[in-house]
PDB file of N, CA and C in Angstrom:
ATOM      1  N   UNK A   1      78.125 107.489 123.898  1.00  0.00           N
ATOM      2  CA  UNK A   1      78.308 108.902 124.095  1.00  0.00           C
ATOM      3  C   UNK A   1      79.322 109.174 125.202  1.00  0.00           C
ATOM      4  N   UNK A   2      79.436 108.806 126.184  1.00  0.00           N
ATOM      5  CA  UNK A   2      80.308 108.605 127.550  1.00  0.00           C
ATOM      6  C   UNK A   2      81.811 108.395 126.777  1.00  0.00           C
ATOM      7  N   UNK A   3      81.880 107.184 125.819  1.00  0.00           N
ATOM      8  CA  UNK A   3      83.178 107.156 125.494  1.00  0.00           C
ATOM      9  C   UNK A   3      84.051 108.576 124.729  1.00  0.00           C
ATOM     10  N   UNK A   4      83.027 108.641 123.634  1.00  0.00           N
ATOM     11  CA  UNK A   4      83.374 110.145 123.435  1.00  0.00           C
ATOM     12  C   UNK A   4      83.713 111.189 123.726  1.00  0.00           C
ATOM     13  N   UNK A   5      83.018 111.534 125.146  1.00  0.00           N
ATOM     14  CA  UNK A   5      83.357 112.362 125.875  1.00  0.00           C
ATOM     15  C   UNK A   5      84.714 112.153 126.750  1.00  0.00           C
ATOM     16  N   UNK A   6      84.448 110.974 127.078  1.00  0.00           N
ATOM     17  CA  UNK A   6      86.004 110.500 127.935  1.00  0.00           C
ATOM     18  C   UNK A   6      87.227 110.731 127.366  1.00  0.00           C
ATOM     19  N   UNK A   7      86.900 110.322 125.637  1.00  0.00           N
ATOM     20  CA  UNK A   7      88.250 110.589 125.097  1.00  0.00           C
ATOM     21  C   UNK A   7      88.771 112.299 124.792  1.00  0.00           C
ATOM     22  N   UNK A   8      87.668 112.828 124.557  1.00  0.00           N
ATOM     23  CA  UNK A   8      87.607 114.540 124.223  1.00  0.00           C
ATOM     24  C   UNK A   8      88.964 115.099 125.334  1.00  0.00           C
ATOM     25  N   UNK A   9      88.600 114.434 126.634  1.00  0.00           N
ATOM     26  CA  UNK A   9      88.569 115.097 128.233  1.00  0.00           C
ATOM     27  C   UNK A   9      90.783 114.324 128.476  1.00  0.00           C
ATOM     28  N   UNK A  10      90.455 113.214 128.207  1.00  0.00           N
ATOM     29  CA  UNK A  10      91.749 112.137 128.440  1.00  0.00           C
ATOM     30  C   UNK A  10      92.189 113.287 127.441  1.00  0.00           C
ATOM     31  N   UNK A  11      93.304 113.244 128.325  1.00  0.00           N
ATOM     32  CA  UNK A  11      94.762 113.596 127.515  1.00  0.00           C
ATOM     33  C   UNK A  11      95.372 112.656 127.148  1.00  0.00           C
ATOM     34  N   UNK A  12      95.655 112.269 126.320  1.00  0.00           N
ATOM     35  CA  UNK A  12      96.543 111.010 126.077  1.00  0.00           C
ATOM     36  C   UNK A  12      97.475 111.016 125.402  1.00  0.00           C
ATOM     37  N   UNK A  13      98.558 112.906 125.506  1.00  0.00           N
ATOM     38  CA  UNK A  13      99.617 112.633 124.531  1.00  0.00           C
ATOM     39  C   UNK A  13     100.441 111.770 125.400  1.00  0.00           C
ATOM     40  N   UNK A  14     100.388 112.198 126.622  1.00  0.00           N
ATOM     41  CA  UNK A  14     101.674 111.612 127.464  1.00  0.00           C
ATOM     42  C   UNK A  14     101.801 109.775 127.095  1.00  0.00           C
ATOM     43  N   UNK A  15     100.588 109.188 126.582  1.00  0.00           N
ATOM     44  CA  UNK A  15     100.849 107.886 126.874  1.00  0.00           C
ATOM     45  C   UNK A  15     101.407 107.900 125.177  1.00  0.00           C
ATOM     46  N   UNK A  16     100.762 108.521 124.293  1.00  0.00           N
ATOM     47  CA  UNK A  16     101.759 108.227 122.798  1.00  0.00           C
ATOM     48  C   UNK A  16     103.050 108.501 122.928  1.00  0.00           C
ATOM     49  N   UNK A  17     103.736 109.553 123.840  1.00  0.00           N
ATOM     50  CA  UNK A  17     104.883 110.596 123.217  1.00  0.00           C
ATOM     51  C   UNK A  17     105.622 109.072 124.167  1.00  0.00           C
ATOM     52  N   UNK A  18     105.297 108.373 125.047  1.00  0.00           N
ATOM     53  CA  UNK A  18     106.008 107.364 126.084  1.00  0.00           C
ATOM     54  C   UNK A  18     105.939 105.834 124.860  1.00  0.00           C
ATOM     55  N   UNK A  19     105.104 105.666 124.315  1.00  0.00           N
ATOM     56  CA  UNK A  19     105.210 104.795 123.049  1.00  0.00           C
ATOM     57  C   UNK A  19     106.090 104.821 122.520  1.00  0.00           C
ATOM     58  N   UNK A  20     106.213 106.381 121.680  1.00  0.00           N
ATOM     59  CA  UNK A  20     106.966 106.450 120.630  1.00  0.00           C
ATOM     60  C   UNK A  20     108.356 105.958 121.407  1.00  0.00           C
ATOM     61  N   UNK A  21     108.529 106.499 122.559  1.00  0.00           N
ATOM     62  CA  UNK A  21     109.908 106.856 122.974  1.00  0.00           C
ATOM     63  C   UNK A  21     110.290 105.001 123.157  1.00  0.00           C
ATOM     64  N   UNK A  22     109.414 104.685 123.261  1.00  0.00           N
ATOM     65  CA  UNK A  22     109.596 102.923 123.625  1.00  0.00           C
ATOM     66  C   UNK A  22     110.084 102.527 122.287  1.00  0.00           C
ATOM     67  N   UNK A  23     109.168 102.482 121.121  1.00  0.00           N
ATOM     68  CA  UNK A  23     109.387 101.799 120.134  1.00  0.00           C
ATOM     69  C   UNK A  23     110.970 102.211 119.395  1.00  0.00           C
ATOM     70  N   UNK A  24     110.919 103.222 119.068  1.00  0.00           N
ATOM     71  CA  UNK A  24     111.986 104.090 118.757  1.00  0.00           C
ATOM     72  C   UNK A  24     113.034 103.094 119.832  1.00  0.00           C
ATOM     73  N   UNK A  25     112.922 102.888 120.699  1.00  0.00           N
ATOM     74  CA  UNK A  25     114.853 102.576 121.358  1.00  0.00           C
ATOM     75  C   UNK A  25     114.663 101.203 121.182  1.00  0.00           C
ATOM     76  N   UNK A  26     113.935 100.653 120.855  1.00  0.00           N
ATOM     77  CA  UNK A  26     114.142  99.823 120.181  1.00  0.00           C
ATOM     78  C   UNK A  26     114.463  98.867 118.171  1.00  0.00           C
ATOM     79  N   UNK A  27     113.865  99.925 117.998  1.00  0.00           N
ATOM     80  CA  UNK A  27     114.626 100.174 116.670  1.00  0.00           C
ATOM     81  C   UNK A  27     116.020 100.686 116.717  1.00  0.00           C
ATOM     82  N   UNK A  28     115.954 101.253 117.172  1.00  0.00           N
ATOM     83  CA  UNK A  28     117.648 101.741 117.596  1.00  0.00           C
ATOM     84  C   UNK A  28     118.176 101.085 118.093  1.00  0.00           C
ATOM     85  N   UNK A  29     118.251  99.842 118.809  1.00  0.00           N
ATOM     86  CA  UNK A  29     118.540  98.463 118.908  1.00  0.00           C
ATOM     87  C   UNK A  29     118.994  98.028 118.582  1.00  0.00           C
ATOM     88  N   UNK A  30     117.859  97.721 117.557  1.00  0.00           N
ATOM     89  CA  UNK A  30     117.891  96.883 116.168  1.00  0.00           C
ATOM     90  C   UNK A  30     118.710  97.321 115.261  1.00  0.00           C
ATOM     91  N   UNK A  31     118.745  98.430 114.531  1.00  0.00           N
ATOM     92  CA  UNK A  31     119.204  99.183 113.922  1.00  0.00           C
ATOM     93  C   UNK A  31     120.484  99.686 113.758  1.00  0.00           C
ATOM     94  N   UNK A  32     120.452 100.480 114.684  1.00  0.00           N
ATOM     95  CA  UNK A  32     122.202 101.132 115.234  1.00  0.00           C
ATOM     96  C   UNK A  32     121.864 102.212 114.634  1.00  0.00           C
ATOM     97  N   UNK A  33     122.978 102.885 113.925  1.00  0.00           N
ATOM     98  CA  UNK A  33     123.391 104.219 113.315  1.00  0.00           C
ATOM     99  C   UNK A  33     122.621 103.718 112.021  1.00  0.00           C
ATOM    100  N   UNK A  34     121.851 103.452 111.827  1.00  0.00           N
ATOM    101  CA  UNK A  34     121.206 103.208 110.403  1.00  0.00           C
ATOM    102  C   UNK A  34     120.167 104.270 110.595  1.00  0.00           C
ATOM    103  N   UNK A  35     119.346 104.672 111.888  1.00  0.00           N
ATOM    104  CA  UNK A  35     117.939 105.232 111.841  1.00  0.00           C
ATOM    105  C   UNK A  35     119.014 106.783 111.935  1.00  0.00           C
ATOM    106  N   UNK A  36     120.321 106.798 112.455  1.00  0.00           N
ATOM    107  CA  UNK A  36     120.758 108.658 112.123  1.00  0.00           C
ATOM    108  C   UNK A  36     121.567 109.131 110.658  1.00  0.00           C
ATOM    109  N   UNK A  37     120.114 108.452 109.741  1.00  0.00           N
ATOM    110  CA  UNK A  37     120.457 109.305 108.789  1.00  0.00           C
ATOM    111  C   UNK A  37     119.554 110.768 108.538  1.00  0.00           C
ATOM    112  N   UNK A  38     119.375 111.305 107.715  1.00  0.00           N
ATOM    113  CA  UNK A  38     118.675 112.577 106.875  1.00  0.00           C
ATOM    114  C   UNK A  38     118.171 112.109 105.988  1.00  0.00           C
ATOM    115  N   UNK A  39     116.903 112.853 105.701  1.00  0.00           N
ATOM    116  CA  UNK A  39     116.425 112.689 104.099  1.00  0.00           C
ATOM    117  C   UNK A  39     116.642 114.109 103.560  1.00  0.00           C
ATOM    118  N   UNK A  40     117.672 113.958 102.578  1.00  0.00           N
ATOM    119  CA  UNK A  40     117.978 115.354 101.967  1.00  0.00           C
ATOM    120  C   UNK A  40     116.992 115.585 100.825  1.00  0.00           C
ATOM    121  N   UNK A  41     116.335 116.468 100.145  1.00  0.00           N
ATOM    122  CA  UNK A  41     115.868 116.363  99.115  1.00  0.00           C
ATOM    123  C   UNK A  41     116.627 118.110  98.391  1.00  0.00           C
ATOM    124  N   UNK A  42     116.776 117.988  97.050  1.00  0.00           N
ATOM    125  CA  UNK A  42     117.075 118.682  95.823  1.00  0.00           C
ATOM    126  C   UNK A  42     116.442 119.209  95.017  1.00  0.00           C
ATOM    127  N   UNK A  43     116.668 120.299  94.248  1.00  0.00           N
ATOM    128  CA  UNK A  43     116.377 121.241  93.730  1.00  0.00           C
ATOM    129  C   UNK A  43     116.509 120.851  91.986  1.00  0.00           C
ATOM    130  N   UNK A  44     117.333 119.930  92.028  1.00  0.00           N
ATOM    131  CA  UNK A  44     117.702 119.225  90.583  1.00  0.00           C
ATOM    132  C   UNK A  44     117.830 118.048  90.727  1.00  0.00           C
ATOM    133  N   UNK A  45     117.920 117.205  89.629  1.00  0.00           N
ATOM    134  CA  UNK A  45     118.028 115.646  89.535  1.00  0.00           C
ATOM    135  C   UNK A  45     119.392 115.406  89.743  1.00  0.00           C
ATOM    136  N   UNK A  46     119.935 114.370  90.247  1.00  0.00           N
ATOM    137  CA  UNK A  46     121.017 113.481  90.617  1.00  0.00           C
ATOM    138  C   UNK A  46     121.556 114.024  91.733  1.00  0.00           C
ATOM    139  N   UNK A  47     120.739 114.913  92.489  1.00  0.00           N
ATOM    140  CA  UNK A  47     121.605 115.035  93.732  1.00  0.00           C
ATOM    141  C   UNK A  47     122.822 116.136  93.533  1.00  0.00           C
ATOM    142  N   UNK A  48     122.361 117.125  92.869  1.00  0.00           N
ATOM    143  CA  UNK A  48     123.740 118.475  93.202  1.00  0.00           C
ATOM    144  C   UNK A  48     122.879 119.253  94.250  1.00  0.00           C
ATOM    145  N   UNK A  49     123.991 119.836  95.061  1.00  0.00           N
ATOM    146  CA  UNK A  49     123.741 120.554  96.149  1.00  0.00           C
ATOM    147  C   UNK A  49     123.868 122.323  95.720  1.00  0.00           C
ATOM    148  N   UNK A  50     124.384 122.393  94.502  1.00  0.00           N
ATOM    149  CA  UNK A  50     124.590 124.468  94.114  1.00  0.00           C
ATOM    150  C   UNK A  50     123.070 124.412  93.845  1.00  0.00           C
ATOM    151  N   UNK A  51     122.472 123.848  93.675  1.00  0.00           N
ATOM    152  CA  UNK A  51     121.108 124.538  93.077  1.00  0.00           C
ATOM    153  C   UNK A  51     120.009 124.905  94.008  1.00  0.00           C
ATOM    154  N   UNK A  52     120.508 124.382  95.495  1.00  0.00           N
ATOM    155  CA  UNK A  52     119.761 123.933  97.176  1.00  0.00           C
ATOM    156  C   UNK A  52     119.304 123.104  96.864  1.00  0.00           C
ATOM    157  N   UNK A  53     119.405 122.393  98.346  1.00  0.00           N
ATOM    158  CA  UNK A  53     118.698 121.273  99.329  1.00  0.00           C
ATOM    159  C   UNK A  53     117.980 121.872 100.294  1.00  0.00           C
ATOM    160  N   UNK A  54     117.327 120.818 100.839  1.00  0.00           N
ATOM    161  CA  UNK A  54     116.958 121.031 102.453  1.00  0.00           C
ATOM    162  C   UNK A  54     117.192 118.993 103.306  1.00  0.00           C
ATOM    163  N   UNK A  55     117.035 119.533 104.094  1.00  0.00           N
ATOM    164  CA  UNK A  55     116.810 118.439 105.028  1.00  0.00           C
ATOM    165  C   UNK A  55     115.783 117.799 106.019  1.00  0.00           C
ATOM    166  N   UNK A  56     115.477 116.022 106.341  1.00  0.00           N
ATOM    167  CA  UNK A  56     114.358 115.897 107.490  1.00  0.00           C
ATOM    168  C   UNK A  56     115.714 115.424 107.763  1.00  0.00           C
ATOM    169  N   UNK A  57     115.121 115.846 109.709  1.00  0.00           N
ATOM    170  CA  UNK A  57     116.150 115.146 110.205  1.00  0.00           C
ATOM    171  C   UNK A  57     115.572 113.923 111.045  1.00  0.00           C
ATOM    172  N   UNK A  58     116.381 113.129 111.339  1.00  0.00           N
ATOM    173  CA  UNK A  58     115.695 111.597 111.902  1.00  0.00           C
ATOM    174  C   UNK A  58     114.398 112.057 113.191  1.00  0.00           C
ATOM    175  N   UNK A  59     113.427 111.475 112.884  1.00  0.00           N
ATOM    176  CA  UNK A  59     112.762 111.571 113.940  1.00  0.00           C
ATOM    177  C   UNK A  59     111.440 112.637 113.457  1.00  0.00           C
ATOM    178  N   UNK A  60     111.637 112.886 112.435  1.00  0.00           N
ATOM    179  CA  UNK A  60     110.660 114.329 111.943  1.00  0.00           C
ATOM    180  C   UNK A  60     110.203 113.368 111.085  1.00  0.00           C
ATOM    181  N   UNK A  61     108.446 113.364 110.779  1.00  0.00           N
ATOM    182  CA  UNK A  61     107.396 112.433 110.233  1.00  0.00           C
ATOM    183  C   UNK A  61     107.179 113.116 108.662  1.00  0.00           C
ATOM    184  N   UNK A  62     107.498 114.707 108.607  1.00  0.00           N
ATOM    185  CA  UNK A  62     106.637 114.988 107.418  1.00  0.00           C
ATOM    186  C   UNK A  62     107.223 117.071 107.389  1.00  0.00           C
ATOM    187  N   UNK A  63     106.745 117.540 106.147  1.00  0.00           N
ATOM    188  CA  UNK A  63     106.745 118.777 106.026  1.00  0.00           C
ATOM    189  C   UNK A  63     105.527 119.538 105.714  1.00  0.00           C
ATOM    190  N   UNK A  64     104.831 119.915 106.713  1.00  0.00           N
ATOM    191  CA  UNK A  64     103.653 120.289 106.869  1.00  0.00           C
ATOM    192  C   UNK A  64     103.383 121.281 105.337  1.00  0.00           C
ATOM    193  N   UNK A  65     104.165 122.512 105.002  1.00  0.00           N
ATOM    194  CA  UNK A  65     103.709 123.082 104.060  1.00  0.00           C
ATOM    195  C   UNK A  65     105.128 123.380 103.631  1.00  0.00           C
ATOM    196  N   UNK A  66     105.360 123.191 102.059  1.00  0.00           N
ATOM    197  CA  UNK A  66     106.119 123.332 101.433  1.00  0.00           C
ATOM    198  C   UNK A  66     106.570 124.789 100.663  1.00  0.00           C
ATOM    199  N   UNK A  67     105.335 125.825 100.870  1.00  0.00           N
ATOM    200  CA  UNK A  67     105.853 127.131  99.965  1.00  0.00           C
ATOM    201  C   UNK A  67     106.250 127.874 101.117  1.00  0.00           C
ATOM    202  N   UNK A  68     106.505 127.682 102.226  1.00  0.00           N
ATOM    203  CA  UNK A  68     106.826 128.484 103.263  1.00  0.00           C
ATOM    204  C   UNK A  68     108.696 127.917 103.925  1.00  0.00           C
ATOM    205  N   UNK A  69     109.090 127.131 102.813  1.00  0.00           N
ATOM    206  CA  UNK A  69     110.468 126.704 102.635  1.00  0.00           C
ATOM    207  C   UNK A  69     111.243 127.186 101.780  1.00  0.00           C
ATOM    208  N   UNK A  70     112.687 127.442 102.205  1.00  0.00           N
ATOM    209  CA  UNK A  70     113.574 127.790 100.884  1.00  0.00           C
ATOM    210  C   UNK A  70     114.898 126.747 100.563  1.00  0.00           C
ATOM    211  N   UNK A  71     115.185 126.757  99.176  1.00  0.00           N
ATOM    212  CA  UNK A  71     116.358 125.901  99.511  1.00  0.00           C
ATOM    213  C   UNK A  71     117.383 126.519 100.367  1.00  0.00           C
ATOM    214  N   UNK A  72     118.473 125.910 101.023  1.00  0.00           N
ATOM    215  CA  UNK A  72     119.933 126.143 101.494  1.00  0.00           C
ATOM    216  C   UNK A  72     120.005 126.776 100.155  1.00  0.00           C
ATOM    217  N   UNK A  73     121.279 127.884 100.316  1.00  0.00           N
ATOM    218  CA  UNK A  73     122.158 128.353  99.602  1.00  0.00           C
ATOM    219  C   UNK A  73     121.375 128.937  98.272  1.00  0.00           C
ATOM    220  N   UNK A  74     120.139 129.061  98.069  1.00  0.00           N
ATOM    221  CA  UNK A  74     119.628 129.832  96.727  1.00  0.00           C
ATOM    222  C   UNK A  74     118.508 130.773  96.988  1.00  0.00           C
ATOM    223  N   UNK A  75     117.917 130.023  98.369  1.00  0.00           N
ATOM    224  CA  UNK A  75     116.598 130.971  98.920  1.00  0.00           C
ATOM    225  C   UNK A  75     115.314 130.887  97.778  1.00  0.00           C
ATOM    226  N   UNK A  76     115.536 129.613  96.793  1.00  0.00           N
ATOM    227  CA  UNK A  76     114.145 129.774  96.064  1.00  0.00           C
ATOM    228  C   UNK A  76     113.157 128.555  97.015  1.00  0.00           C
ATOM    229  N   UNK A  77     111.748 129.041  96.850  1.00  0.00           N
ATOM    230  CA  UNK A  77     110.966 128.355  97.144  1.00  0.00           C
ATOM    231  C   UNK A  77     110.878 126.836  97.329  1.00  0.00           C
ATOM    232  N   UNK A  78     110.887 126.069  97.914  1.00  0.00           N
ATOM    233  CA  UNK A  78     110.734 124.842  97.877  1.00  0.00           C
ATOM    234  C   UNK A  78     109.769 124.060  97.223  1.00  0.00           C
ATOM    235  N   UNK A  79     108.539 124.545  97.238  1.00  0.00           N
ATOM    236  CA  UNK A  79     107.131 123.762  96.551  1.00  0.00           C
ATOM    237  C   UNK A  79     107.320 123.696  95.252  1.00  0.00           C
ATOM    238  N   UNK A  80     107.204 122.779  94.794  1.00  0.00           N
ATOM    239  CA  UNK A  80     106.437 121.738  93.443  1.00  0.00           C
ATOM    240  C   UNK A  80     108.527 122.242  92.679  1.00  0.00           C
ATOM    241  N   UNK A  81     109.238 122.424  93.351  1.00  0.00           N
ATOM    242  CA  UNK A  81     110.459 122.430  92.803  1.00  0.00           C
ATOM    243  C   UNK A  81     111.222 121.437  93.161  1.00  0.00           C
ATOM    244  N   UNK A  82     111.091 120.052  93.675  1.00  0.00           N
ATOM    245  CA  UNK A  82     111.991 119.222  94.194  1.00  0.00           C
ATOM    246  C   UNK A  82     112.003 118.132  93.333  1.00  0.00           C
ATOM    247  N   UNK A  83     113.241 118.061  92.837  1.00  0.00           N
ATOM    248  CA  UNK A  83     113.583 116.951  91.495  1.00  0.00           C
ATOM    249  C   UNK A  83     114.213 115.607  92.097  1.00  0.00           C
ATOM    250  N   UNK A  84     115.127 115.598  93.192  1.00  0.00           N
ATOM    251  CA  UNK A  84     115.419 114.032  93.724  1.00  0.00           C
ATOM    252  C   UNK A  84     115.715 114.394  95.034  1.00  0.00           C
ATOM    253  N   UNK A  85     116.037 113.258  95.489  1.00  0.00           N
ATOM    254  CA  UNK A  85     116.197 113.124  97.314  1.00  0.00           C
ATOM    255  C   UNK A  85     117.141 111.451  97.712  1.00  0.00           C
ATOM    256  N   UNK A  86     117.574 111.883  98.647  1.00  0.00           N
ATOM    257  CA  UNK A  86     118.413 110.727  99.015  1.00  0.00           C
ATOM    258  C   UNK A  86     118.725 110.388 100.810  1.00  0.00           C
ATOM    259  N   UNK A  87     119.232 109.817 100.852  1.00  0.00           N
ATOM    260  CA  UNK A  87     119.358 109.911 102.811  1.00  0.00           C
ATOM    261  C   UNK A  87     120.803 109.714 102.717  1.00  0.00           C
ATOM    262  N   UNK A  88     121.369 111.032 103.778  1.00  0.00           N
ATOM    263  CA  UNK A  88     122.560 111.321 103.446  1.00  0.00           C
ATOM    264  C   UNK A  88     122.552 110.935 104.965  1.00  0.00           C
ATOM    265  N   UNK A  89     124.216 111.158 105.489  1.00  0.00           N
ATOM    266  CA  UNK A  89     124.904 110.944 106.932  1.00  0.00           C
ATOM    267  C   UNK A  89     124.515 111.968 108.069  1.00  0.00           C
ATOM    268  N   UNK A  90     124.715 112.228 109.098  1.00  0.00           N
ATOM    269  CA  UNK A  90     124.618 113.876 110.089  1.00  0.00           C
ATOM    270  C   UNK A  90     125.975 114.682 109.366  1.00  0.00           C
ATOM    271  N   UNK A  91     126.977 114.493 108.940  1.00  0.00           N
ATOM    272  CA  UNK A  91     128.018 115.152 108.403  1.00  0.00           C
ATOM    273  C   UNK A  91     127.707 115.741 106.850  1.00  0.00           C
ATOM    274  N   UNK A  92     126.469 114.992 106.403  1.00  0.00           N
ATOM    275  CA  UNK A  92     126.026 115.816 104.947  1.00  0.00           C
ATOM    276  C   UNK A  92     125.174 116.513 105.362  1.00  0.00           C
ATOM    277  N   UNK A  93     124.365 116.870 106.607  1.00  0.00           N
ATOM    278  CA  UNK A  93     122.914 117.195 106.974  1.00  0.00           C
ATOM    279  C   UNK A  93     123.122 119.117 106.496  1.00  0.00           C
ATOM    280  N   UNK A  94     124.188 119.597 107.089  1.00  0.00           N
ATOM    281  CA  UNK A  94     124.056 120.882 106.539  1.00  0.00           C
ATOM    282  C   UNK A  94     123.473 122.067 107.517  1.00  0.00           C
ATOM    283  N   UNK A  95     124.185 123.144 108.098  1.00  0.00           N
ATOM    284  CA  UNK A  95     123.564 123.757 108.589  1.00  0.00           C
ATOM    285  C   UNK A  95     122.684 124.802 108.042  1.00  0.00           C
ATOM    286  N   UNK A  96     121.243 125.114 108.743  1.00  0.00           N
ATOM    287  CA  UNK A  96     121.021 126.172 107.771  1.00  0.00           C
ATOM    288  C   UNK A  96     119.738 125.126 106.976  1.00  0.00           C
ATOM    289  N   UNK A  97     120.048 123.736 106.502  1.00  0.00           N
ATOM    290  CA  UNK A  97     119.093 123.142 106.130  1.00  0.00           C
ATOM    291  C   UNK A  97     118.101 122.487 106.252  1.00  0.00           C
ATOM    292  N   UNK A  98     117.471 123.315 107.013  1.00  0.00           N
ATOM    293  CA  UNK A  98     116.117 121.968 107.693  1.00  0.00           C
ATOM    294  C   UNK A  98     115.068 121.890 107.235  1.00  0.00           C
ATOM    295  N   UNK A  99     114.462 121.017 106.664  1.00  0.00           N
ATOM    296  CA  UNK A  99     112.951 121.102 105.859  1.00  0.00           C
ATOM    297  C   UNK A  99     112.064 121.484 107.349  1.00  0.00           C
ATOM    298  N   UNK A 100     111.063 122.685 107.482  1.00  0.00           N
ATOM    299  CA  UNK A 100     109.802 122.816 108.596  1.00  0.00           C
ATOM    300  C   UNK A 100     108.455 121.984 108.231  1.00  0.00           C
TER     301      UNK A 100
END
């Protein structure tokens, strides 16, 4: 019961957010310019951009809720409409396109 409570009380983002920041520069290390890509995802199959995209940008885990997104450039909804995805450069990332 004590542990439970200890952990409730411990704050312990500071020691994850100091993890992440560890592991991360080291992949980036390792890595290089490989971890600054995007995951673009599409509105249609093979990757056309007139129909909208959006974007994750490096470092972002996930998109919490999807009907509260629009594509770039069409403003339709994002949910249960995404046909392919790819990981593009920071020069394809797109302003305006950020998956939330």
């Amino acid at each position: 019961m004590a542990e439970a409570t200890c952990a409730r009380v411990a704050d312990l983002r500071p020691i994850g957010e100091e993890r992440e920041r560890h592991y991360v520069a080291q992949l980036r290390d390792r890595y290089g310019d490989a971890l600054a890509t995007y995951f673009r995802i599409y509105a249609e199959k093979d990757y056309p951009s007139a129909k909208g995209y959006l974007c994750l940008a490096p470092g972002e885990r996930w998109a919490d809720l999807l009907t509260d997104n629009y594509f770039a450039n069409t403003g339709e909804v994002v949910n249960d409409r995404i046909r392919s995805h790819r990981w593009v450069t920071a020069s394809e990332y797109g302003l305006g396109s950020r998956l939330t």
